[in-house]
C-alpha atoms as a PDB file:
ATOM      1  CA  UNK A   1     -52.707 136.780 -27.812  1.00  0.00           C
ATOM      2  CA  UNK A   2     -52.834 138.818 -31.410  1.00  0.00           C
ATOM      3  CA  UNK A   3     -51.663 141.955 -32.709  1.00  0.00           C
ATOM      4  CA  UNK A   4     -54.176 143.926 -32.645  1.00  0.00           C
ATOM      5  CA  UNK A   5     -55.317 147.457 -33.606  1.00  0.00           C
ATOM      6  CA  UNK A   6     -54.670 150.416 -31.294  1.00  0.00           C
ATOM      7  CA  UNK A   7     -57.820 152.931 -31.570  1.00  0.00           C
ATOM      8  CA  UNK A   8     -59.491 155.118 -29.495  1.00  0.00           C
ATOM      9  CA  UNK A   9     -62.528 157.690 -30.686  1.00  0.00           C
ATOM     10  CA  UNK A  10     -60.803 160.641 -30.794  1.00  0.00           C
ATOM     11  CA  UNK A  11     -57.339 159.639 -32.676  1.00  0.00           C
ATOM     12  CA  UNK A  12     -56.714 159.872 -36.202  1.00  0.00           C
ATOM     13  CA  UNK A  13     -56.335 156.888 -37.984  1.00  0.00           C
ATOM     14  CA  UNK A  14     -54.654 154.399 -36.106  1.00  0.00           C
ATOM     15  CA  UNK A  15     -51.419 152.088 -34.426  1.00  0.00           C
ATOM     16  CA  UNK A  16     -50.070 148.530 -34.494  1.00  0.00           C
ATOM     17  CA  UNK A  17     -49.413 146.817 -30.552  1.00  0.00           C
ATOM     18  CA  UNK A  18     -47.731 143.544 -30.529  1.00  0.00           C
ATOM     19  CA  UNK A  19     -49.388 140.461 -28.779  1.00  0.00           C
ATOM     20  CA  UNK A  20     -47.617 141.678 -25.387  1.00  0.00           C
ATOM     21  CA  UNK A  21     -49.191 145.307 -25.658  1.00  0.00           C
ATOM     22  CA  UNK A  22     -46.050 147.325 -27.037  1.00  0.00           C
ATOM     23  CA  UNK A  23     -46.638 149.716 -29.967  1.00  0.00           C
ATOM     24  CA  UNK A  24     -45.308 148.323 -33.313  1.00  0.00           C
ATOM     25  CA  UNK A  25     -45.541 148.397 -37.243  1.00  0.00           C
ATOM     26  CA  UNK A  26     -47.210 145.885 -39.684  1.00  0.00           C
ATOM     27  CA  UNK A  27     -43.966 145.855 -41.266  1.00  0.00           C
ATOM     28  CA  UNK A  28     -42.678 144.575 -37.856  1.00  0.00           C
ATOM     29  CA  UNK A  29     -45.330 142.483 -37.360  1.00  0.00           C
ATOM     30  CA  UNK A  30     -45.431 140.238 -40.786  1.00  0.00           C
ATOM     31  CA  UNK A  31     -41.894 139.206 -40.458  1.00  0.00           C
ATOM     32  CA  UNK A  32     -43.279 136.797 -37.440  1.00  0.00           C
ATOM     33  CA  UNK A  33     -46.424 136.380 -37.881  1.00  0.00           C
ATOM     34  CA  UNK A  34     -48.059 133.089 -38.891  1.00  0.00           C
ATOM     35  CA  UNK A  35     -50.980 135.145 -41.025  1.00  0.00           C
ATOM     36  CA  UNK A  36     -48.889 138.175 -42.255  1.00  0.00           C
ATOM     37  CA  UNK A  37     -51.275 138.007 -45.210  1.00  0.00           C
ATOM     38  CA  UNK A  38     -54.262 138.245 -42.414  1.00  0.00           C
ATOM     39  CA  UNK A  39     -52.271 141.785 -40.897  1.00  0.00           C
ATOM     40  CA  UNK A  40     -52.153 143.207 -44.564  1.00  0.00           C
ATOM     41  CA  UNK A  41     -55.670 142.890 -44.698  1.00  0.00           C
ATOM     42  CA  UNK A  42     -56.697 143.909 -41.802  1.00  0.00           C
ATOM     43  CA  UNK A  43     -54.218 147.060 -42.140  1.00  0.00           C
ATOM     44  CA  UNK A  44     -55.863 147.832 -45.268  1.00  0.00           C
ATOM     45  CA  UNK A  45     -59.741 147.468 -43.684  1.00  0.00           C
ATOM     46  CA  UNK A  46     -58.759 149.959 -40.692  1.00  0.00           C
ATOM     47  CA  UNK A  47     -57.168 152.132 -43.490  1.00  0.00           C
ATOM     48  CA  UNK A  48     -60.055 152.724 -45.490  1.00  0.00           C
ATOM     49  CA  UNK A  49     -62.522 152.885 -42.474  1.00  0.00           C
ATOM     50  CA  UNK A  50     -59.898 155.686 -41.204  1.00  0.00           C
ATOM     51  CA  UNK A  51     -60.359 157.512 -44.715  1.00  0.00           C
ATOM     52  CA  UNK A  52     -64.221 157.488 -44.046  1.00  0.00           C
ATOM     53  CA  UNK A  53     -63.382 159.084 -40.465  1.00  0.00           C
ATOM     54  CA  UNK A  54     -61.270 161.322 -41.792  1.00  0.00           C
ATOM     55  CA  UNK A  55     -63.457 162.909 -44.637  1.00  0.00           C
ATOM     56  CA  UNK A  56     -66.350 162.860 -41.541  1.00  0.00           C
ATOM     57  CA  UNK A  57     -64.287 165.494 -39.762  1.00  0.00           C
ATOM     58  CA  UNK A  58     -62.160 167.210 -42.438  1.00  0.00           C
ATOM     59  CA  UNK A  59     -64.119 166.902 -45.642  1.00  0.00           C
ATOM     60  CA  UNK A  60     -64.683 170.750 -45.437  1.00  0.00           C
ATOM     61  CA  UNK A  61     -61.211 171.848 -44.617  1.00  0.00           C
ATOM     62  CA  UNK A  62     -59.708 168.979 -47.153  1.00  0.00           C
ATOM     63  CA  UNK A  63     -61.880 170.280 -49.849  1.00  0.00           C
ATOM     64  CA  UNK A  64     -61.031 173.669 -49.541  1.00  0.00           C
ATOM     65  CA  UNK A  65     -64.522 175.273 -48.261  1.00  0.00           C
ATOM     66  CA  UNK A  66     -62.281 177.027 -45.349  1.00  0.00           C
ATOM     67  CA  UNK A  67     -59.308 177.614 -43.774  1.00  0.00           C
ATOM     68  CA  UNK A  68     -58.477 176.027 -40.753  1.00  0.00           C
ATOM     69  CA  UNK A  69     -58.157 177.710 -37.363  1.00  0.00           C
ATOM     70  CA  UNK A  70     -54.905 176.971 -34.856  1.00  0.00           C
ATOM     71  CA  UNK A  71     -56.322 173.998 -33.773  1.00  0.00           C
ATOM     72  CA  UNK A  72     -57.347 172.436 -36.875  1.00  0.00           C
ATOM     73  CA  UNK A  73     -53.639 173.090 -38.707  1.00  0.00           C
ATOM     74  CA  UNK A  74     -52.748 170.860 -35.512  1.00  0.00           C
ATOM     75  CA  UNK A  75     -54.815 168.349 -36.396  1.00  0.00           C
ATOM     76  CA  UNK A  76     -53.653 168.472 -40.542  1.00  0.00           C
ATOM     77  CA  UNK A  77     -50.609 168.498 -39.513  1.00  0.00           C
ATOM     78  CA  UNK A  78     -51.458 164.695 -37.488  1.00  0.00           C
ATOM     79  CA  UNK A  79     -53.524 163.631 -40.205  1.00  0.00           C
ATOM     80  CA  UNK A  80     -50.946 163.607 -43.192  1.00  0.00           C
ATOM     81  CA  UNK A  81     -48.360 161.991 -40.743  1.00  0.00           C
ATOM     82  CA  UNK A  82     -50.457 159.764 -39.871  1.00  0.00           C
ATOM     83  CA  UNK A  83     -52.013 158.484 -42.899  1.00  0.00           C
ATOM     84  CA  UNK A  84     -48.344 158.846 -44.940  1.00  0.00           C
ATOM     85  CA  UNK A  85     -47.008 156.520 -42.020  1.00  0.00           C
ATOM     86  CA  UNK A  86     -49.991 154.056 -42.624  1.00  0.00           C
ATOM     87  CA  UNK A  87     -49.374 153.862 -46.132  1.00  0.00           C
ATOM     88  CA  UNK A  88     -45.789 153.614 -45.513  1.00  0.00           C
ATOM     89  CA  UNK A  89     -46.017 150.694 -43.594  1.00  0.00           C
ATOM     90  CA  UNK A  90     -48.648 148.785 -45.697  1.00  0.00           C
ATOM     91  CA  UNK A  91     -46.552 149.127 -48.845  1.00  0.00           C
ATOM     92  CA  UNK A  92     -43.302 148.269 -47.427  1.00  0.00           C
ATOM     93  CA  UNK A  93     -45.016 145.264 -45.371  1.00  0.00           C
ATOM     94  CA  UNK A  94     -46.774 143.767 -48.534  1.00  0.00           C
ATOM     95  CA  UNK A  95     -43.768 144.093 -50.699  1.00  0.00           C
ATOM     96  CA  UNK A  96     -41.304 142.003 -47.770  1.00  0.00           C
ATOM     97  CA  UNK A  97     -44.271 139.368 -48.185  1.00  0.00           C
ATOM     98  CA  UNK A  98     -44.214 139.591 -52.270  1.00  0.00           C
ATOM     99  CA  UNK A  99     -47.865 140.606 -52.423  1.00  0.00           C
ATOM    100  CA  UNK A 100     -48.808 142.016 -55.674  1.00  0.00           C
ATOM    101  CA  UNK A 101     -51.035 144.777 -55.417  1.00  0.00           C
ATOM    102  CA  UNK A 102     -54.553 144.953 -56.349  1.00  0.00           C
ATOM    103  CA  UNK A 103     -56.852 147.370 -57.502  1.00  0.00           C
ATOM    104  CA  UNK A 104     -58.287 148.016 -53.657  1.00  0.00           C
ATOM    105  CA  UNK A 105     -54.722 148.039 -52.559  1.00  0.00           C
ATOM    106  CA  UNK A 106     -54.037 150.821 -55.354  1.00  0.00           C
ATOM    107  CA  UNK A 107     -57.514 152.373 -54.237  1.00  0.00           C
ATOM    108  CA  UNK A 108     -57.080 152.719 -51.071  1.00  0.00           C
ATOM    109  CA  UNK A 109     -53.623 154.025 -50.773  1.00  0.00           C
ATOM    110  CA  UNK A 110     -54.409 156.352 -53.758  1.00  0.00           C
ATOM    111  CA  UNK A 111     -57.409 157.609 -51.478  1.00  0.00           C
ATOM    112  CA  UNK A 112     -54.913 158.188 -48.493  1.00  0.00           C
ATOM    113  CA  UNK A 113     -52.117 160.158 -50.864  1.00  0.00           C
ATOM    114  CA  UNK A 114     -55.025 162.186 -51.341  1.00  0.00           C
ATOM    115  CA  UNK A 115     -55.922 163.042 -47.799  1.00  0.00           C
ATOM    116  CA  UNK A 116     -52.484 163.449 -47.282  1.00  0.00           C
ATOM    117  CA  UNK A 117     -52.149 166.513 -50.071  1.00  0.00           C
ATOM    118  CA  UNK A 118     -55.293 167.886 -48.989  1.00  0.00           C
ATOM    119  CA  UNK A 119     -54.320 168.330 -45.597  1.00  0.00           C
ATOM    120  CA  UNK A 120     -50.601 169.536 -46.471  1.00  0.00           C
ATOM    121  CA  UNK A 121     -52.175 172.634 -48.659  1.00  0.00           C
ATOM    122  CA  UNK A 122     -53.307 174.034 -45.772  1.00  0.00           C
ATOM    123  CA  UNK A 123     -50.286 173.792 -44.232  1.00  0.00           C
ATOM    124  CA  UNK A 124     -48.057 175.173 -47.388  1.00  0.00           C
ATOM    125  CA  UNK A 125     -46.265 171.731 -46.924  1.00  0.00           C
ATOM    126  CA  UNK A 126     -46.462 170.785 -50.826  1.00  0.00           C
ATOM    127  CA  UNK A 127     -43.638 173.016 -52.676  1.00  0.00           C
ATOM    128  CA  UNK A 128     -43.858 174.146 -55.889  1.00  0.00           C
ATOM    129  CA  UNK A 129     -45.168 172.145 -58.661  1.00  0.00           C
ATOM    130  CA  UNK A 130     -43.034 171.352 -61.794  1.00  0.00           C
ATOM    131  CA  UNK A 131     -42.919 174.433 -64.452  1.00  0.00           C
ATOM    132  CA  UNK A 132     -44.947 176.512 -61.964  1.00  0.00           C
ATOM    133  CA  UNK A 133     -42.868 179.774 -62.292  1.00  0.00           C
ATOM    134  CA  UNK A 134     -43.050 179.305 -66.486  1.00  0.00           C
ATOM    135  CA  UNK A 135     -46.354 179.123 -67.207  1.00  0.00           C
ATOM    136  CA  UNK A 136     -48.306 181.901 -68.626  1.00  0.00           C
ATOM    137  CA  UNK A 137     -51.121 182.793 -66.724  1.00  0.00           C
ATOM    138  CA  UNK A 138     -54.640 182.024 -68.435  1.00  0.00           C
ATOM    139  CA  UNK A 139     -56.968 184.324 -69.426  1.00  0.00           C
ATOM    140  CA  UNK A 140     -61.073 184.101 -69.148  1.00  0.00           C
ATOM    141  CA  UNK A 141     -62.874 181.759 -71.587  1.00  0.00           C
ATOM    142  CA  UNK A 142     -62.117 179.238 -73.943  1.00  0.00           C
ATOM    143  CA  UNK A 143     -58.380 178.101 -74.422  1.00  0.00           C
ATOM    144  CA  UNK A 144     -57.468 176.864 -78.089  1.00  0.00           C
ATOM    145  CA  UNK A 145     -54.657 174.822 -78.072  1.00  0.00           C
ATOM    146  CA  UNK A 146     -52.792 171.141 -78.160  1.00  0.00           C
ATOM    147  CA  UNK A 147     -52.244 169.726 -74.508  1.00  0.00           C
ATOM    148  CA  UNK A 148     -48.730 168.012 -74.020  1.00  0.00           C
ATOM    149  CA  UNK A 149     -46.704 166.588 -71.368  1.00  0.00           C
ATOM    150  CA  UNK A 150     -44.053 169.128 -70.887  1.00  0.00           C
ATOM    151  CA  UNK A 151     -40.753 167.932 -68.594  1.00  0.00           C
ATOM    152  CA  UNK A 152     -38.717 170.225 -66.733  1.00  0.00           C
ATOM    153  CA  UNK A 153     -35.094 169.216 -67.525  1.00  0.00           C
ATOM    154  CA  UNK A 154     -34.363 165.664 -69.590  1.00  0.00           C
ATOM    155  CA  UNK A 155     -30.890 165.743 -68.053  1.00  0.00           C
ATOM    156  CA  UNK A 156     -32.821 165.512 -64.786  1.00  0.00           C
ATOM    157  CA  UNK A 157     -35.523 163.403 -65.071  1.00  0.00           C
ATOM    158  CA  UNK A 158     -36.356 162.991 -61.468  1.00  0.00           C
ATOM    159  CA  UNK A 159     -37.380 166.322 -61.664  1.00  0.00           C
ATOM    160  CA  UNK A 160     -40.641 165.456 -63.423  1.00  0.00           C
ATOM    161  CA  UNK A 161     -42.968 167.550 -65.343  1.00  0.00           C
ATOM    162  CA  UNK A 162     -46.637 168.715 -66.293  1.00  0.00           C
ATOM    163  CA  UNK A 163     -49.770 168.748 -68.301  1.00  0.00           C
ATOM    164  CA  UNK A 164     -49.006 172.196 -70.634  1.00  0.00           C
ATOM    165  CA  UNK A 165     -51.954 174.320 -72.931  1.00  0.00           C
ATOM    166  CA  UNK A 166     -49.560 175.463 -76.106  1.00  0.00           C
ATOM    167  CA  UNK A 167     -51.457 178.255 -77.759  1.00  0.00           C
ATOM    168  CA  UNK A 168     -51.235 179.199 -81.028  1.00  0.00           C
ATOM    169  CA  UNK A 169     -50.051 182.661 -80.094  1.00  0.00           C
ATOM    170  CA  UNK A 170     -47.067 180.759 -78.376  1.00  0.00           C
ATOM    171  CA  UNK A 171     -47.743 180.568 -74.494  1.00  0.00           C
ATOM    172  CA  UNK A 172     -48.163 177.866 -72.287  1.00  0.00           C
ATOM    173  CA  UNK A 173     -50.370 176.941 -69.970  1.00  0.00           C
ATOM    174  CA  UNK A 174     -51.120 174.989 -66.752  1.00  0.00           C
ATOM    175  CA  UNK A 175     -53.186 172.049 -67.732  1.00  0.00           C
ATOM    176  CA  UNK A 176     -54.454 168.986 -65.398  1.00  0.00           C
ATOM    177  CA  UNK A 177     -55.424 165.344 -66.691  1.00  0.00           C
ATOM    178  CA  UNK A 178     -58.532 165.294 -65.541  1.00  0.00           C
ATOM    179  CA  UNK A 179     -59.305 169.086 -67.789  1.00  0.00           C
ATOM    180  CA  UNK A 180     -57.315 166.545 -71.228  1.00  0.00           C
ATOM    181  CA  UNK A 181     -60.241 163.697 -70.103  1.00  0.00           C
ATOM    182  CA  UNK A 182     -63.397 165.284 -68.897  1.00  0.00           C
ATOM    183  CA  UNK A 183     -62.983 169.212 -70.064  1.00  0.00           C
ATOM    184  CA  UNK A 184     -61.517 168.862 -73.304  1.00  0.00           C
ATOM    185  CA  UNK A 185     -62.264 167.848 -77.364  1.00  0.00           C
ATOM    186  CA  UNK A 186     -59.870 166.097 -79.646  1.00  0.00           C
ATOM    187  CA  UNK A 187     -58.199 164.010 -77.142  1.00  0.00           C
ATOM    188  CA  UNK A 188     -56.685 160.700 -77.364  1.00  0.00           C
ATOM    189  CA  UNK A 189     -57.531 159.695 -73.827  1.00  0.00           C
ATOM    190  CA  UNK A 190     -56.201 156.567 -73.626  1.00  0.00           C
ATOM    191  CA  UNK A 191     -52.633 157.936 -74.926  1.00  0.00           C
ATOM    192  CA  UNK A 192     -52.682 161.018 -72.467  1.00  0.00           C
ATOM    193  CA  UNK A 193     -53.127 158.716 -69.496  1.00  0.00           C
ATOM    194  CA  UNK A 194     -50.570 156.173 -70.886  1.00  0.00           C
ATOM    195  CA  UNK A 195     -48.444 159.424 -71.460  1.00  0.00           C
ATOM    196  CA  UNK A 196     -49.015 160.545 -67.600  1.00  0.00           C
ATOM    197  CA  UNK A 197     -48.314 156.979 -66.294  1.00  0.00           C
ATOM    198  CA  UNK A 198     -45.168 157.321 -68.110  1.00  0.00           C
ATOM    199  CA  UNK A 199     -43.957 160.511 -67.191  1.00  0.00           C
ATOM    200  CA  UNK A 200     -44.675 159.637 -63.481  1.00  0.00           C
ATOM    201  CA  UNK A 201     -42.562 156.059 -64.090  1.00  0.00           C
ATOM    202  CA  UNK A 202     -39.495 158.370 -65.014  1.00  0.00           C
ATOM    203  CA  UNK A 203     -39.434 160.241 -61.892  1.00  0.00           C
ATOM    204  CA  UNK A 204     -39.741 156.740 -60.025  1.00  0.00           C
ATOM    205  CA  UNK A 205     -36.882 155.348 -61.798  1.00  0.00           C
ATOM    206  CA  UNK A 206     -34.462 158.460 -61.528  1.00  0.00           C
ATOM    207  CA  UNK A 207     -35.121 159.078 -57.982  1.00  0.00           C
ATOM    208  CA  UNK A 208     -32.675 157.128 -56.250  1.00  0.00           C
ATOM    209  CA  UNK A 209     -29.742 158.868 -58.294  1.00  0.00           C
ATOM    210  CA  UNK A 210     -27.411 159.893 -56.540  1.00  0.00           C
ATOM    211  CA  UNK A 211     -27.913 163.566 -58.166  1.00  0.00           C
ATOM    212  CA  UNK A 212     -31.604 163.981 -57.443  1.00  0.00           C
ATOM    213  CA  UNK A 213     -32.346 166.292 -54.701  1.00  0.00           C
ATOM    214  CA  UNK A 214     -35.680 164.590 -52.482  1.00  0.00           C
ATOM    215  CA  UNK A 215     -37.022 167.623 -52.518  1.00  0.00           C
ATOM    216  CA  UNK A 216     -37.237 168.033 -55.799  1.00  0.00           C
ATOM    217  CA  UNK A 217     -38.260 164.361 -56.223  1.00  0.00           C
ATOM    218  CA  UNK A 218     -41.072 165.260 -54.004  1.00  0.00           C
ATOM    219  CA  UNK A 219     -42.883 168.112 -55.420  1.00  0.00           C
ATOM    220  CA  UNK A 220     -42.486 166.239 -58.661  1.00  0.00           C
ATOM    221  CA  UNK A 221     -43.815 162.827 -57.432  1.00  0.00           C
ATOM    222  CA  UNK A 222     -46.641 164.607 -55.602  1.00  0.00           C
ATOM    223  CA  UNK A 223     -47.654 166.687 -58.790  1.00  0.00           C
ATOM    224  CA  UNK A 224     -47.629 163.792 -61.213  1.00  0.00           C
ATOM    225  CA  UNK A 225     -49.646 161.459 -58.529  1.00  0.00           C
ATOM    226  CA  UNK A 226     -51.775 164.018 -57.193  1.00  0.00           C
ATOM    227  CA  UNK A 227     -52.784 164.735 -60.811  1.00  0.00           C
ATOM    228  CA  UNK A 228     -53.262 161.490 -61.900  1.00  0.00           C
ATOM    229  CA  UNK A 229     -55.506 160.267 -58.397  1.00  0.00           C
ATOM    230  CA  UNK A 230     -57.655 163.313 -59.126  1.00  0.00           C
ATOM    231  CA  UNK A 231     -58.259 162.082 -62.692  1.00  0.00           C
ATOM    232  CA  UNK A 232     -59.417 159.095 -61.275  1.00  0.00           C
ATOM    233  CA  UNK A 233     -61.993 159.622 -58.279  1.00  0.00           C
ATOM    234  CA  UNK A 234     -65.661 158.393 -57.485  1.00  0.00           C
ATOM    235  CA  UNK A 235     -66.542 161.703 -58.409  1.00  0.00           C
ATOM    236  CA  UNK A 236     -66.133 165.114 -58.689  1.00  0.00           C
ATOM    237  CA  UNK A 237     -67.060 165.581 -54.862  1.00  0.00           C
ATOM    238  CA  UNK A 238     -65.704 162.873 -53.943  1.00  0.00           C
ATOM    239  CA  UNK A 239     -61.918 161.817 -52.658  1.00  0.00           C
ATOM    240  CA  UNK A 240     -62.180 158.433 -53.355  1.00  0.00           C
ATOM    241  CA  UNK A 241     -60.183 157.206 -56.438  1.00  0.00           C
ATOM    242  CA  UNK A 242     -61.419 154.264 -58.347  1.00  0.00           C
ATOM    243  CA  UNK A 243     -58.671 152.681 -60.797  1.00  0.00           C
ATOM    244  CA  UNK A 244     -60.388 151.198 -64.188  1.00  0.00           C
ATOM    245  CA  UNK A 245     -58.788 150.149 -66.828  1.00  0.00           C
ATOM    246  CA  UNK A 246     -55.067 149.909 -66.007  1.00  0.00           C
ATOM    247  CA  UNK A 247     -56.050 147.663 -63.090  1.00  0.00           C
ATOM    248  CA  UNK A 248     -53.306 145.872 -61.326  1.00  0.00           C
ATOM    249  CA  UNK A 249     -50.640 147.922 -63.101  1.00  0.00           C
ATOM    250  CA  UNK A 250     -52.308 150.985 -62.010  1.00  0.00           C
ATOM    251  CA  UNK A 251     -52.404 150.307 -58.391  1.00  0.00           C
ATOM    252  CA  UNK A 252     -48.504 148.469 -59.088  1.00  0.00           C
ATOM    253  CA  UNK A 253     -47.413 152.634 -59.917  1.00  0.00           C
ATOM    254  CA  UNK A 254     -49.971 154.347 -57.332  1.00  0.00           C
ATOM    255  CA  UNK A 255     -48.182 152.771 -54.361  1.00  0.00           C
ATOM    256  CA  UNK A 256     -44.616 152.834 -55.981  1.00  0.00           C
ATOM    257  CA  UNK A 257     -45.461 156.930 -56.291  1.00  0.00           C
ATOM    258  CA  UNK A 258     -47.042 157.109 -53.184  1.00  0.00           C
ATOM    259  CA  UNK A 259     -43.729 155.031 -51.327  1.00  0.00           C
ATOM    260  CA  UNK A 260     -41.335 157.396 -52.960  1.00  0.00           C
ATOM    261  CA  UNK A 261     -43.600 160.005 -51.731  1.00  0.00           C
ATOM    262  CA  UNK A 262     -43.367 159.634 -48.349  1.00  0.00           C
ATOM    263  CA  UNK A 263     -39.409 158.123 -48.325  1.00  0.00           C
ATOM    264  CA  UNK A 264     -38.454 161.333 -50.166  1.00  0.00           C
ATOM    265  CA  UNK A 265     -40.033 163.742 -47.681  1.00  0.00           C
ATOM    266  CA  UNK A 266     -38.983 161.986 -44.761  1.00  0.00           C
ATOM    267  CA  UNK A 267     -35.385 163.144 -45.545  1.00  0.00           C
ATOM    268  CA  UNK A 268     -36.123 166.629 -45.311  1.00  0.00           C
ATOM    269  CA  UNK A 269     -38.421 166.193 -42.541  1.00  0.00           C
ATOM    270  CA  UNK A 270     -36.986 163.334 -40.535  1.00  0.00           C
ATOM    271  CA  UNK A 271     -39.881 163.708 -37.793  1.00  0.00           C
ATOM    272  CA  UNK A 272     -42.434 162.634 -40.935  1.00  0.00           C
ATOM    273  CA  UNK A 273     -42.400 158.562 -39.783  1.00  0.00           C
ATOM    274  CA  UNK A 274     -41.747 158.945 -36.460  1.00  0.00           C
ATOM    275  CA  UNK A 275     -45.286 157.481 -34.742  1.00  0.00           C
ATOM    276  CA  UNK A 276     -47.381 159.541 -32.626  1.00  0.00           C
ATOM    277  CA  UNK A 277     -48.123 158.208 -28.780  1.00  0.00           C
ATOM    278  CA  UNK A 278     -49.924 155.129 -28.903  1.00  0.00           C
ATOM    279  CA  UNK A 279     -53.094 155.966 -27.861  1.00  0.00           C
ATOM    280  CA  UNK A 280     -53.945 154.923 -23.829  1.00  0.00           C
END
């Protein structure tokens, strides 16, 4: 007997059972294993084929086209655990093994932060994003200006920052990477995203002080990632995130962001990688 994939038709995404039946983690699982690198694989396949699922039955509350009824915040509320649990695992599991990742890898768990963000705004599960109660708000029509990254406190780096309009008149804006790449003129593209990837590194490194608060490392780890993924999708309509020219090193920060992620979160909301019932 295998490990095998737990499934059924109506479960999101799905669960790890040992050769003798019980429930189980990849990350359990590759420590034994004579094919660990086979498991990662395979973890990664049912991953993305749960992503496809998932934007099947979701893509209109994901995207924002409504708000979900009682029974559909239910089923967010499964999906991000879920899916943050699955990613989770994967990256833990391939870095015990000393797998470097790859641009799928980075794909693929980019595409599932994604989901996971999606179906938390719903929810009002995201917090605050760096800066938010600073910014001027914008006005109608076109902004003149010079986009920079602005940080929240140096002293506390794990606190992150954002993307900033500064006017001429003196305010500041909110500003995304993907307005600096696709909306904007003047812009040294390849120095704002090596700018973002930096910024976002910072908050990786600081985060296990002692000092930062994981809530705080959250929002600002989810901002920075979430900002950076949507900067880099299939298309505007479209969740899935295609890494091109950082590559390797790309996907290397995606699922270092995405692992702090989830670790940060769980501590103040220990339930987050407890796993659902395996499925009968």
């Amino acid at each position: 007997m295998r490990p095998r994939i737990l499934q059924t038709d109506e479960q999101i995404g799905f669960s790890w059972a040992g050769p003798d039946g019980t429930p189980t983690t990849l990350r359990t699982l590759v420590t034994t294993d004579d094919e660990p690198d086979r498991l990662v694989a395979t973890h990664l396949a049912a991953l993305d084929d749960a992503l496809i699922d998932a934007a099947r039955r979701y893509g209109e509350l994901l995207g924002g086209g409504r708000r979900p009824d009682a029974a559909e915040r239910e089923s967010l509320h499964t999906l991000y655990r879920v899916f943050d649990r699955l990613v989770h695992d994967v990256v833990l599991a391939s870095r015990e093994l000393g797998v470097e990742p790859d641009v799928r890898t980075g794909q693929i768990v980019g595409t599932s932060t994604l989901v996971s963000v999606r179906a938390r705004a719903p929810l009002g599960l995201l917090g605050p994003a760096p800066l938010d109660d600073e910014l001027d708000r914008p006005g109608p029509g076109v902004v003149g200006g010079f986009g920079e990254m602005c940080r929240v406190d140096p002293a506390r780096p794990w606190a992150g920052g954002r993307w900033v309009v500064r006017t001429e008149d003196g305010r500041r804006l909110p500003l995304t990477l993907s307005t600096l790449l696709f909306d904007s003129s003047g812009v040294n593209k390849d120095a704002a995203r090596r700018e973002h990837r930096e910024a976002l590194r910072s908050v990786l490194d600081a985060a296990g002080s002692a000092a930062a608060d994981p809530l705080t490392v959250a929002c600002a780890v989810d901002w920075l990632l979430y900002d950076f993924l949507m900067a880099h999708r299939e298309g505007p309509d479209s969740a899935a995130v295609v890494l091109g020219d950082g590559g390797a090193a790309d996907a290397a920060l995606v699922l270092d962001a995405a692992l702090t992620s989830v670790t940060a979160r769980a501590v103040v909301d220990p339930g987050l990688l407890t796993p659902e019932p395996a499925p009968r």
